[in-house]
C-alpha atoms as a PDB file:
ATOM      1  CA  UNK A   1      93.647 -71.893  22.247  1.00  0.00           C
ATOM      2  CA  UNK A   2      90.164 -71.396  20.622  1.00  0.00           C
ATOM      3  CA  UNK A   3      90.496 -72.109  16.570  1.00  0.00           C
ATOM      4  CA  UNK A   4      89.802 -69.225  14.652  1.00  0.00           C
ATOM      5  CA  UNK A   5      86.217 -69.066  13.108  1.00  0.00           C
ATOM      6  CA  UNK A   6      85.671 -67.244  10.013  1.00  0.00           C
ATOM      7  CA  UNK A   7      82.579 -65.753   8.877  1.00  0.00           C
ATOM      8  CA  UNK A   8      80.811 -68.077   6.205  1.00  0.00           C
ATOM      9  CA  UNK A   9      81.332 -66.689   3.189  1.00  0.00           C
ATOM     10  CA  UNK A  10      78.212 -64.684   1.074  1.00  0.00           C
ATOM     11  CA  UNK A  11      75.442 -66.492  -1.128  1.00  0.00           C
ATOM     12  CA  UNK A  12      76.597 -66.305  -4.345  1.00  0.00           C
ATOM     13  CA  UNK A  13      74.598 -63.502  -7.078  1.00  0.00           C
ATOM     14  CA  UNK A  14      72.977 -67.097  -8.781  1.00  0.00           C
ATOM     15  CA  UNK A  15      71.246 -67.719  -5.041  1.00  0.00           C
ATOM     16  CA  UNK A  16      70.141 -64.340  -4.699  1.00  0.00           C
ATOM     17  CA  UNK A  17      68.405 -63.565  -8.246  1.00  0.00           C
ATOM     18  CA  UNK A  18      66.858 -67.435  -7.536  1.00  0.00           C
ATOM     19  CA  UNK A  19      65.271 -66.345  -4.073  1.00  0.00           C
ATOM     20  CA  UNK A  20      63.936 -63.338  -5.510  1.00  0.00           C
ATOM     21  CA  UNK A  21      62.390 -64.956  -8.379  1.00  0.00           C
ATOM     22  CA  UNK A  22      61.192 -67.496  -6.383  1.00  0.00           C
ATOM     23  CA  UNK A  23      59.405 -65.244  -3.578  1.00  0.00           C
ATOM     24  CA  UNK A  24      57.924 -63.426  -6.529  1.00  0.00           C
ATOM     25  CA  UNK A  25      56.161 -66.360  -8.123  1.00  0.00           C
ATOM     26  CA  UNK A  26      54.805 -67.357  -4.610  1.00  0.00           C
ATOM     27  CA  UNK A  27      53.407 -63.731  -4.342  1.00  0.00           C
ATOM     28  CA  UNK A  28      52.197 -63.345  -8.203  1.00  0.00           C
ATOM     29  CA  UNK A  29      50.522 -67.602  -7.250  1.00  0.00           C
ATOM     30  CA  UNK A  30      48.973 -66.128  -4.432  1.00  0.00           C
ATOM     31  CA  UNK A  31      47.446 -62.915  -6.134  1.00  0.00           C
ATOM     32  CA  UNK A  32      46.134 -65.118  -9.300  1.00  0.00           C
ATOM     33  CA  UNK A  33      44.346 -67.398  -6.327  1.00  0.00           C
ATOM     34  CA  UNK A  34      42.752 -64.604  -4.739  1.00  0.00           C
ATOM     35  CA  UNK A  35      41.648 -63.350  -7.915  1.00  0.00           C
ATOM     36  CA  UNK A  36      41.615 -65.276 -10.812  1.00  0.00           C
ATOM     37  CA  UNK A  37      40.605 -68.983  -9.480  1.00  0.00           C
ATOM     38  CA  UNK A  38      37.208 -67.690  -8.177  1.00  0.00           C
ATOM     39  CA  UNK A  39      36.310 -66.910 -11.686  1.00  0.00           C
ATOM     40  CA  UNK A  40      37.518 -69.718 -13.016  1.00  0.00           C
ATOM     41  CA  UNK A  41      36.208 -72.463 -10.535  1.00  0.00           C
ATOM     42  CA  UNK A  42      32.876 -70.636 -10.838  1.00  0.00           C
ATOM     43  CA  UNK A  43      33.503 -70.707 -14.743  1.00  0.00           C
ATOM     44  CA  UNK A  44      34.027 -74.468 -15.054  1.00  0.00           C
ATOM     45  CA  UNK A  45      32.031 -75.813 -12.180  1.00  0.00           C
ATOM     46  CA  UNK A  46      29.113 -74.511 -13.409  1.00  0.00           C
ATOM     47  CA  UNK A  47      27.928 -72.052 -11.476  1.00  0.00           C
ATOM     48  CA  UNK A  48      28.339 -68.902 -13.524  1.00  0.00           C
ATOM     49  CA  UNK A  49      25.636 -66.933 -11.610  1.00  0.00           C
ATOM     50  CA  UNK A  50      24.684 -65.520 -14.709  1.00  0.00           C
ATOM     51  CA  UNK A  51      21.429 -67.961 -15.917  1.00  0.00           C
ATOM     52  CA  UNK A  52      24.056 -70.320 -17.325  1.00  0.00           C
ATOM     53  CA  UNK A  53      26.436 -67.931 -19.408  1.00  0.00           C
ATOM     54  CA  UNK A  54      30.128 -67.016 -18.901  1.00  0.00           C
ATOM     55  CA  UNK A  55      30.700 -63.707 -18.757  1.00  0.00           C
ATOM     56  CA  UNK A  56      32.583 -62.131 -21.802  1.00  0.00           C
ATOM     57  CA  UNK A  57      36.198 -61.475 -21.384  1.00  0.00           C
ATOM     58  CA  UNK A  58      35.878 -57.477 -21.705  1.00  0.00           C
ATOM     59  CA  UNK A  59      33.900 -57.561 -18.625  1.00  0.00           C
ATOM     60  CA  UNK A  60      36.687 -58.935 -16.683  1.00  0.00           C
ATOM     61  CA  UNK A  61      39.457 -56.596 -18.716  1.00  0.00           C
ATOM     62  CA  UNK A  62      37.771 -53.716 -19.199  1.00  0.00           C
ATOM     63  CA  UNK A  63      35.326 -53.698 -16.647  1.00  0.00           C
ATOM     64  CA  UNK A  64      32.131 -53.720 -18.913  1.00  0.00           C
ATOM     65  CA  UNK A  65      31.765 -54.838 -22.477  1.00  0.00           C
ATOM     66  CA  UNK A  66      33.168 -53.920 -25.981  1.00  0.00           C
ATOM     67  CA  UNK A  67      31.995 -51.241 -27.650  1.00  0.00           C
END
């Protein structure tokens, strides 16, 4: 006679929420690299690109500067 295999049983809700949180850091990582660390590197390496000067922060939150 074969033994009788059960299905394992389900991850737990604790696993779940943790995966999801997890994935969603690697994605949120990922989208700061692609668009924040440019800036940055170029920021503190020293190559601004503008004759020296960083660029004020309302040009990179609002797109141009204060008013």
């Amino acid at each position: 006679m074969r033994p009788d295999h059960k299905a394992p049983p389900p991850l737990p809700r604790w696993v779940k929420i943790l995966v999801i949180v997890a994935i969603a850091l690697i994605v949120l990582a990922l989208i700061l690299r692609v668009t924040l660390m440019p800036y940055l590197e170029s920021l503190f390496g020293g190559h601004t690109g503008l004759d020296g000067q960083a660029p004020f922060v309302g040009l990179l939150i609002h797109g141009g500067p204060f008013v």
